[in-house]
N, C-alpha and C. Protein backbone atom coordinates (compact mmCIF):
# COMPACT_ATOMS: atom_id res chain seq x y z
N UNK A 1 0.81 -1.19 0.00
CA UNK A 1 0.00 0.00 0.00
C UNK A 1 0.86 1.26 0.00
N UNK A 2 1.36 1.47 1.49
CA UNK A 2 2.63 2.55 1.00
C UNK A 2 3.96 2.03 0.62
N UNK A 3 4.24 3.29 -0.50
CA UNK A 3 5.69 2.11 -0.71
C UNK A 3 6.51 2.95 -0.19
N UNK A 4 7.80 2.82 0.30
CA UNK A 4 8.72 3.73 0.79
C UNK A 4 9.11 4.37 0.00
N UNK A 5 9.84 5.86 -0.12
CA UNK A 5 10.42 6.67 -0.88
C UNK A 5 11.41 7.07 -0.45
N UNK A 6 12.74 6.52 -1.46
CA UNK A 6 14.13 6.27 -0.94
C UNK A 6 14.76 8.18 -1.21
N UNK A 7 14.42 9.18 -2.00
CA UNK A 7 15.02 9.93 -2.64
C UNK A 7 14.39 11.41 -1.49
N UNK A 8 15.25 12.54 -2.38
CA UNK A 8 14.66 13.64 -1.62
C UNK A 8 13.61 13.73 -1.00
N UNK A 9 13.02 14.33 -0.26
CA UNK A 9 11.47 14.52 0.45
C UNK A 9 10.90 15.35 -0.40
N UNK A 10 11.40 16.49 -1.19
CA UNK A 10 10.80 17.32 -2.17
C UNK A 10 10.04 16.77 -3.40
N UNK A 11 10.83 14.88 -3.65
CA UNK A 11 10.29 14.48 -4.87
C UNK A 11 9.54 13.59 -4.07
N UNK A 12 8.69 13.62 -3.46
CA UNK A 12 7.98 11.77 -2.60
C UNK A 12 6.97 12.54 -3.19
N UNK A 13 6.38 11.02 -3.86
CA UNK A 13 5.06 11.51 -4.32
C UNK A 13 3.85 12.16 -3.32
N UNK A 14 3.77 11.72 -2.23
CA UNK A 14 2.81 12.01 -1.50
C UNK A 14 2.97 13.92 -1.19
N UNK A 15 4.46 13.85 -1.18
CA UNK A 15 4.54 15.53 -0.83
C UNK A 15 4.55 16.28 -2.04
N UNK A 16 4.73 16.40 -3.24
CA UNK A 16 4.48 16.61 -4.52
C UNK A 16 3.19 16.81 -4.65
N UNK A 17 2.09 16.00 -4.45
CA UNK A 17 0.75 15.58 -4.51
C UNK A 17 0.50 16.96 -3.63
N UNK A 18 0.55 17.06 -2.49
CA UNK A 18 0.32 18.14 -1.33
C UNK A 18 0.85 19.65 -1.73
N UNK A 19 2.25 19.39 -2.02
CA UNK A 19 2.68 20.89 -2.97
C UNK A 19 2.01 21.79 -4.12
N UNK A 20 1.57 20.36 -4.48
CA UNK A 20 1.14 21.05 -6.29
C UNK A 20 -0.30 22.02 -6.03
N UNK A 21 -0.80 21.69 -5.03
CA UNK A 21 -2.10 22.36 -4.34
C UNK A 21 -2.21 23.78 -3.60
N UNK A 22 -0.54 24.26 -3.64
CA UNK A 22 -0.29 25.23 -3.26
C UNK A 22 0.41 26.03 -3.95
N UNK A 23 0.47 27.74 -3.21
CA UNK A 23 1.01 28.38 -4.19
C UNK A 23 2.47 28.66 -3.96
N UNK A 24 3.05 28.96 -5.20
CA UNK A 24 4.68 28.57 -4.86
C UNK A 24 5.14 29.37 -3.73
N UNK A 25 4.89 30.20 -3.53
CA UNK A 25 5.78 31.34 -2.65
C UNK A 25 5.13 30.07 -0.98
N UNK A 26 4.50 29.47 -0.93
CA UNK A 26 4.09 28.75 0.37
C UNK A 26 4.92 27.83 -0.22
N UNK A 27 4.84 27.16 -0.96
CA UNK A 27 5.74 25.53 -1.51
C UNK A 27 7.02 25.90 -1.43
N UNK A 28 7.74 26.84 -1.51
CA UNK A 28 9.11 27.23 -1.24
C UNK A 28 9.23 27.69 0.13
N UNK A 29 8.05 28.11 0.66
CA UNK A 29 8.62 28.29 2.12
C UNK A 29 9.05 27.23 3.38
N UNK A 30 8.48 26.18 3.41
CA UNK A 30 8.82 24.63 3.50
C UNK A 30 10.10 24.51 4.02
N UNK A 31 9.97 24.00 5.11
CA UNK A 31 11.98 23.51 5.60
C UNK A 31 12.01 21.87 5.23
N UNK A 32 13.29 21.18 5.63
CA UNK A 32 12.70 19.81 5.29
C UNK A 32 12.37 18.93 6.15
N UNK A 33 12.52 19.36 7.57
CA UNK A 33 11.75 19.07 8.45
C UNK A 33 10.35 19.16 8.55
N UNK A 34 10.08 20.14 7.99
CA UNK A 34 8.10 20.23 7.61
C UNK A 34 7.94 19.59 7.19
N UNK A 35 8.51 19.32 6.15
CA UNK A 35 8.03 18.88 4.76
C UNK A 35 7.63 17.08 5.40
N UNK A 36 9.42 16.94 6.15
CA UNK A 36 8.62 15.85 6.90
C UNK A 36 7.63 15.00 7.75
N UNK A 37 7.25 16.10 8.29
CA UNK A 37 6.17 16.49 9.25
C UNK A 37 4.64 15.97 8.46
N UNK A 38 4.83 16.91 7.38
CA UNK A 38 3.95 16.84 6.65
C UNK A 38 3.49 15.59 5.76
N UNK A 39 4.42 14.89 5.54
CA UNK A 39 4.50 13.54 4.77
C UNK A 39 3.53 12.35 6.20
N UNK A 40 4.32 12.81 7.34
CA UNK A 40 3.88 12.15 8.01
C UNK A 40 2.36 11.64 8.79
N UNK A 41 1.81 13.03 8.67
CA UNK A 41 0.63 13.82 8.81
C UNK A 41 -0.15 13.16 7.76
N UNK A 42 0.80 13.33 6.26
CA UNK A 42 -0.50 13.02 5.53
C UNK A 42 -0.79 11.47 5.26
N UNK A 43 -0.06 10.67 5.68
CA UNK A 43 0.32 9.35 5.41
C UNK A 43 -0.35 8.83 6.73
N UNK A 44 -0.30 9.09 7.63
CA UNK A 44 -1.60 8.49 8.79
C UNK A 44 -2.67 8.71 8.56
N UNK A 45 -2.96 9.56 7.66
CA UNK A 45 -4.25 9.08 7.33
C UNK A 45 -5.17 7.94 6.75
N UNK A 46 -4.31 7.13 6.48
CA UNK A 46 -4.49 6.03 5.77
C UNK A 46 -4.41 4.93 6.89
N UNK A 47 -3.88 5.07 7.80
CA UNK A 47 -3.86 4.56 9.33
C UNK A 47 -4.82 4.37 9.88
N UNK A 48 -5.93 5.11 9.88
CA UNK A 48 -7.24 5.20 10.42
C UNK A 48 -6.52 6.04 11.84
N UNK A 49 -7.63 5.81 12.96
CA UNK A 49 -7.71 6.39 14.18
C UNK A 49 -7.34 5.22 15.09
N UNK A 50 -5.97 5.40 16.16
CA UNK A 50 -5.70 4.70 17.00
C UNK A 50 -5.73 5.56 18.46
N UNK A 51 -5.86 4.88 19.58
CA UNK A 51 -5.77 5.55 20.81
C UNK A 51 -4.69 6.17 21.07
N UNK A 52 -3.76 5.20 20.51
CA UNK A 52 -2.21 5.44 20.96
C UNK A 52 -1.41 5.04 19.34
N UNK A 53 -1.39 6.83 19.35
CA UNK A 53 -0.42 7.24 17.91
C UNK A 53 0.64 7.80 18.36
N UNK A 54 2.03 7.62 18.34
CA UNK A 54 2.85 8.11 18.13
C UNK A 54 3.59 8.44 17.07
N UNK A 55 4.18 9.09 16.61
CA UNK A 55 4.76 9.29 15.52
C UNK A 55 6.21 10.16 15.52
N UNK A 56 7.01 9.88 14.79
CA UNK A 56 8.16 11.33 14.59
C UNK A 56 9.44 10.61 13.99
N UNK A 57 10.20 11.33 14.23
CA UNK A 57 12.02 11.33 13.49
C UNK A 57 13.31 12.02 14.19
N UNK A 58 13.92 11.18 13.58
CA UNK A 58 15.14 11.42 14.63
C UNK A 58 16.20 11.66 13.92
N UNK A 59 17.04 12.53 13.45
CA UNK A 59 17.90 13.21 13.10
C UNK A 59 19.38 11.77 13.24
N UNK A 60 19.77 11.73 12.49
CA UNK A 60 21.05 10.54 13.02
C UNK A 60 22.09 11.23 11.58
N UNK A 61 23.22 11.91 11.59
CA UNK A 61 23.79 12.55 11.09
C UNK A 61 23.19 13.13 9.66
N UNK A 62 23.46 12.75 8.33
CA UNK A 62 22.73 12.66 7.26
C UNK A 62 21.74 12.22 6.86
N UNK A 63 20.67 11.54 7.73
CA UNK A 63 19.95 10.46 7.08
C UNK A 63 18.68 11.03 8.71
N UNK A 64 17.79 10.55 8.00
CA UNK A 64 16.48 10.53 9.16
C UNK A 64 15.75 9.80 9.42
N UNK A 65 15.73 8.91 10.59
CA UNK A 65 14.92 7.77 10.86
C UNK A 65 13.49 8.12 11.68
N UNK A 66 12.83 7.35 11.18
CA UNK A 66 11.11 7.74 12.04
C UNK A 66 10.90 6.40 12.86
N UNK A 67 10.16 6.54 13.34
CA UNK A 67 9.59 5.71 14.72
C UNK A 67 8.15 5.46 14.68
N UNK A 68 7.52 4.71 14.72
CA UNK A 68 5.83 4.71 14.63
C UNK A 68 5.25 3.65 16.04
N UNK A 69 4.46 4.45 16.56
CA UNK A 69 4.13 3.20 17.67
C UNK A 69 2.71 3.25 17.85
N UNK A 70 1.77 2.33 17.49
CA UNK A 70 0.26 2.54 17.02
C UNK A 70 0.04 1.59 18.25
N UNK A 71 -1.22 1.61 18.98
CA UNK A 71 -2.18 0.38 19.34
C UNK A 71 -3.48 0.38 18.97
N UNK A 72 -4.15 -0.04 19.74
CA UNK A 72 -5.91 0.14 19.34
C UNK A 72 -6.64 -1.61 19.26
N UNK A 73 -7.82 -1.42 19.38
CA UNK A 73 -8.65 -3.10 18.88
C UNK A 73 -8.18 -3.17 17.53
N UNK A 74 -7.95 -4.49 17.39
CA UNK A 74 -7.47 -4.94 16.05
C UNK A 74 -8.90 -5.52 15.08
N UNK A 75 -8.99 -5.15 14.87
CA UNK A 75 -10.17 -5.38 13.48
C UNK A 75 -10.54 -6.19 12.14
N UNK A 76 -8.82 -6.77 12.27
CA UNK A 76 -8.43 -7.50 10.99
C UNK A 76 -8.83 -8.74 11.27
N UNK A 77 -9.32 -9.58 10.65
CA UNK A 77 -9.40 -11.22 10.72
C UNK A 77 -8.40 -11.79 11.17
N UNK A 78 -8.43 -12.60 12.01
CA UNK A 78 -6.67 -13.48 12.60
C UNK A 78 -6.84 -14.91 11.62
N UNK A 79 -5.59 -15.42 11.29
CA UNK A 79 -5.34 -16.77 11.08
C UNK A 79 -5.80 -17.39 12.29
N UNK A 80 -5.40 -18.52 11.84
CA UNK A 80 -5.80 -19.96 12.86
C UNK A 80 -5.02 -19.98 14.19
N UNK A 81 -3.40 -19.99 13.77
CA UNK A 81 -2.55 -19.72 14.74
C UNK A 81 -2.31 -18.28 15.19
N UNK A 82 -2.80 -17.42 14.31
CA UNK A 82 -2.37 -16.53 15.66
C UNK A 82 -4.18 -16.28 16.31
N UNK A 83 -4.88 -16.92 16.16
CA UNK A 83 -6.17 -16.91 17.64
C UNK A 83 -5.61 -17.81 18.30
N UNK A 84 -5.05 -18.70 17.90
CA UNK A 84 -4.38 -19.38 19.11
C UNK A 84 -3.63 -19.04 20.20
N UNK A 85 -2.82 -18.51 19.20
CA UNK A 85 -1.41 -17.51 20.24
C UNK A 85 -2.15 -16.65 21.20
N UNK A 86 -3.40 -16.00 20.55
CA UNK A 86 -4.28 -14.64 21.42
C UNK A 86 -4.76 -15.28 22.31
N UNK A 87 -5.33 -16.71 22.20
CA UNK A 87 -5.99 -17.15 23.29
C UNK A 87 -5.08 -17.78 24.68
N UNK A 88 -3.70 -18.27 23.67
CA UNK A 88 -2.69 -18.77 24.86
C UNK A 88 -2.40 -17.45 25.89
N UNK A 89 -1.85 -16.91 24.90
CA UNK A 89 -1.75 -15.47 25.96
C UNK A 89 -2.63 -14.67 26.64
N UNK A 90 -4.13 -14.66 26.15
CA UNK A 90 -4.90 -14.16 27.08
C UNK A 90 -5.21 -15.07 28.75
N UNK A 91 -5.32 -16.34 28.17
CA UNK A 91 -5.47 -17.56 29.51
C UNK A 91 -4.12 -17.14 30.55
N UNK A 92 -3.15 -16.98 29.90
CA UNK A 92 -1.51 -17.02 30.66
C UNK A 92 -2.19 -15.64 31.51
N UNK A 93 -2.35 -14.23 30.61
CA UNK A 93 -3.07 -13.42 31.57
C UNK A 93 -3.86 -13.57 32.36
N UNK A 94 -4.97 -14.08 32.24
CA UNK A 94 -5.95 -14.47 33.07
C UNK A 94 -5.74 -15.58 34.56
N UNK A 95 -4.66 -16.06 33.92
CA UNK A 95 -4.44 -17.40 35.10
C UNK A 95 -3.12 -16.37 35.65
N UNK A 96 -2.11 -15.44 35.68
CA UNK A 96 -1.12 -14.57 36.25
C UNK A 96 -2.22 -13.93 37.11
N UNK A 97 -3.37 -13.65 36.62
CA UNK A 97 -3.96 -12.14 37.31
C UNK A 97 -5.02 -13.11 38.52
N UNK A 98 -5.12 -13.90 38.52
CA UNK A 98 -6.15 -15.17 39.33
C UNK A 98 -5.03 -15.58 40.31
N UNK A 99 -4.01 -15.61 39.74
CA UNK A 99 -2.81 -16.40 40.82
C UNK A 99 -2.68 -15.20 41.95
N UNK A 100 -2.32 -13.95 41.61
CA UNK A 100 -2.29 -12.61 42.10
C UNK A 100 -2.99 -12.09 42.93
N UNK A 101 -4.17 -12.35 42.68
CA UNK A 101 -5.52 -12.22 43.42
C UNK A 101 -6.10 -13.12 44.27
N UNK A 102 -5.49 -14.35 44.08
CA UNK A 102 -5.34 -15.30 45.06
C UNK A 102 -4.52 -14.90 46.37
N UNK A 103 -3.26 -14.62 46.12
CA UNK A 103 -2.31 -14.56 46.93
C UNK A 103 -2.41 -13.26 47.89
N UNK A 104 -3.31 -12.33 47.26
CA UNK A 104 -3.83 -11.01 47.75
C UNK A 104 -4.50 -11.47 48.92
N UNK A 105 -4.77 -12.42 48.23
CA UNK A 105 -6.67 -12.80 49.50
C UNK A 105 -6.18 -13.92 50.33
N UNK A 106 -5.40 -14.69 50.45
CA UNK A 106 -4.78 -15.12 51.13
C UNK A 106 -4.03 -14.15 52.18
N UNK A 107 -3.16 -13.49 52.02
CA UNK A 107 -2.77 -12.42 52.65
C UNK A 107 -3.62 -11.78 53.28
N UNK A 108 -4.61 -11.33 53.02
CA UNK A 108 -5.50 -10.30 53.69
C UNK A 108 -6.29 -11.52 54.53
N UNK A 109 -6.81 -12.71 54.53
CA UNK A 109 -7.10 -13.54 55.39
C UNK A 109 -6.18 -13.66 56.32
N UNK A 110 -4.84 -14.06 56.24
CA UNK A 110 -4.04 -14.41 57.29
C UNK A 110 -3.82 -13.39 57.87
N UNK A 111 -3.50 -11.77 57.54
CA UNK A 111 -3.50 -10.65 58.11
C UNK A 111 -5.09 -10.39 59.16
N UNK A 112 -5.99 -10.83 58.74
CA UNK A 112 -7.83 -10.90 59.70
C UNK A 112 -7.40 -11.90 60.85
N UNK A 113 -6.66 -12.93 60.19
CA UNK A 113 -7.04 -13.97 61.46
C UNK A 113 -5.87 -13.38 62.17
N UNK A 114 -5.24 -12.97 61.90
CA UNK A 114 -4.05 -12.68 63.42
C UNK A 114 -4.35 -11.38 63.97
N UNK A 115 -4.97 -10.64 63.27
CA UNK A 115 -5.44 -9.36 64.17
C UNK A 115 -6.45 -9.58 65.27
N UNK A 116 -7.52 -10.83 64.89
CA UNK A 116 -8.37 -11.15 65.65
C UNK A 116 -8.28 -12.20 66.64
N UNK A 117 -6.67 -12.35 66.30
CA UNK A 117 -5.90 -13.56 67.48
C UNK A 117 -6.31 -15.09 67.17
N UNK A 118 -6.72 -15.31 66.45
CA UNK A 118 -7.24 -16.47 65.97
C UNK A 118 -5.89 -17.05 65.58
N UNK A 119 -5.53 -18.20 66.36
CA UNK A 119 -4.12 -18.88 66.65
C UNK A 119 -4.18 -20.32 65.96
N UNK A 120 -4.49 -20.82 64.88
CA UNK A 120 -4.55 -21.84 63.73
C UNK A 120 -3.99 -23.02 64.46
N UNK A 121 -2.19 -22.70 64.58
CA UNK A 121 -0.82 -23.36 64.73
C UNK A 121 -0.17 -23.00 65.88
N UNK A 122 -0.40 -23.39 66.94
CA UNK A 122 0.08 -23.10 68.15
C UNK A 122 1.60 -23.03 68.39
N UNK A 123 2.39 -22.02 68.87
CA UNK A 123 3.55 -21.82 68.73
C UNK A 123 3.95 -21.42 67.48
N UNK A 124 3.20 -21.49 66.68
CA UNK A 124 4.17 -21.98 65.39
C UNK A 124 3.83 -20.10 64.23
N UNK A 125 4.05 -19.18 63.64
CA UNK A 125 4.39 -18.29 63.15
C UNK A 125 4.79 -18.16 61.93
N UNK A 126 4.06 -17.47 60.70
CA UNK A 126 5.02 -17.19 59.65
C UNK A 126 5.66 -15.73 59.89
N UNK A 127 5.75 -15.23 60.75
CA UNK A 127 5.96 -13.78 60.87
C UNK A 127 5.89 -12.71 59.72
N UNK A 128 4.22 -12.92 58.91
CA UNK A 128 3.73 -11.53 58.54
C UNK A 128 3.20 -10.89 59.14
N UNK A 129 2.45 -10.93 60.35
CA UNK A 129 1.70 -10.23 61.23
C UNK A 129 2.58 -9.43 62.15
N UNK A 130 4.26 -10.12 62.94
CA UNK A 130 4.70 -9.58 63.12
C UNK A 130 5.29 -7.97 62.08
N UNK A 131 5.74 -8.80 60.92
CA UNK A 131 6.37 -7.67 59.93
C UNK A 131 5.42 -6.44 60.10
N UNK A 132 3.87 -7.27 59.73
CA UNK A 132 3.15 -6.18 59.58
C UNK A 132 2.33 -5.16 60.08
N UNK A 133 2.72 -5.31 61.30
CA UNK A 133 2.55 -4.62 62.95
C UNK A 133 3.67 -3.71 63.12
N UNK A 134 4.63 -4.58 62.84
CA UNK A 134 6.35 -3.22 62.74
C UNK A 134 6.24 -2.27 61.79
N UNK A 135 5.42 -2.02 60.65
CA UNK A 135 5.11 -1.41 59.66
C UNK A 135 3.68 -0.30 59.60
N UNK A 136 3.17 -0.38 60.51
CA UNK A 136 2.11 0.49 60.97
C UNK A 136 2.45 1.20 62.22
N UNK A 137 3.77 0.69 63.08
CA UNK A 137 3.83 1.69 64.37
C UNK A 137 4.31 2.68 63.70
C-alpha cells in the first residue's frame, strides 16, 4: 500500500501531490523538516484512528529515521494460529492475574485472622503479622 520513498522529500510523491495544491511562494517556504512532518501527517491518514499514535524522526547525522508506535482493537481477521497464540496469551493473563488475586486474598485472610488472634498453629508463626505490625507503628 505505502511504498517507501528512498530519494529527496521534495520528490515523494505524497509531498508533490500536497505541494502542487499550493502556491509557490508557500511551496518554497517549507523547511525539510516540515516537509517531513507533513508527509507524516498526511500518510496516517491512511492509518485510520488509533488511541495510541505516536509518531516522529530522529535526526542521526545525514539520514532521518522515524519511529511509529500505534495500538488500538485490532479489526483485521486473525489466522488460525495466531487466535491461538491470542488465546494462549490471554489464559496465561488471566491465570497470572487469578494467581495474584489469590495470593492477595490469602494475605489479607491471614492478616484478619491474626489481628483477631485467631491462633490456627500453636507456637508456630510465619511472621507476617509480626512484619506487619512493625510497619504500621
Amino acid at each position: 500500500m505505502n511504498k517507501k520513498f528512498s530519494g529527496p522529500i521534495e520528490q515523494d510523491p505524497a509531498i508533490v501531490n500536497l505541494l502542487e495544491r499550493m502556491p509557490q511562494s508557500v511551496q518554497a517556504s517549507f523547511s525539510e523538516e516540515q516537509l517531513s512532518h507533513l508527509r507524516n501527517a498526511v500518510s496516517s491518514r491512511q492509518w485510520g484512528h488509533h488511541p495510541i499514535d505516536v509518531r516522529g524522526t530522529i535526526p542521526w547525522f545525514k539520514y532521518r529515521y522515524y519511529y511509529v508506535l500505534l495500538a488500538g482493537k485490532n479489526h483485521r481477521n486473525m489466522t488460525r494460529s495466531q487466535l491461538r497464540a491470542s488465546r494462549f496469551f490471554n489464559a496465561m493473563l488471566l491465570a497470572g492475574f487469578m494467581t495474584f488475586s489469590a495470593l492477595i486474598g490469602i494475605l489479607l485472610i491471614y492478616l484478619l485472622k491474626s489481628a483477631l488472634g485467631i491462633d490456627l498453629l500453636p507456637d508456630y508463626s510465619f511472621g507476617v503479622w509480626d512484619w506487619f505490625k512493625s510497619q504500621t507503628d
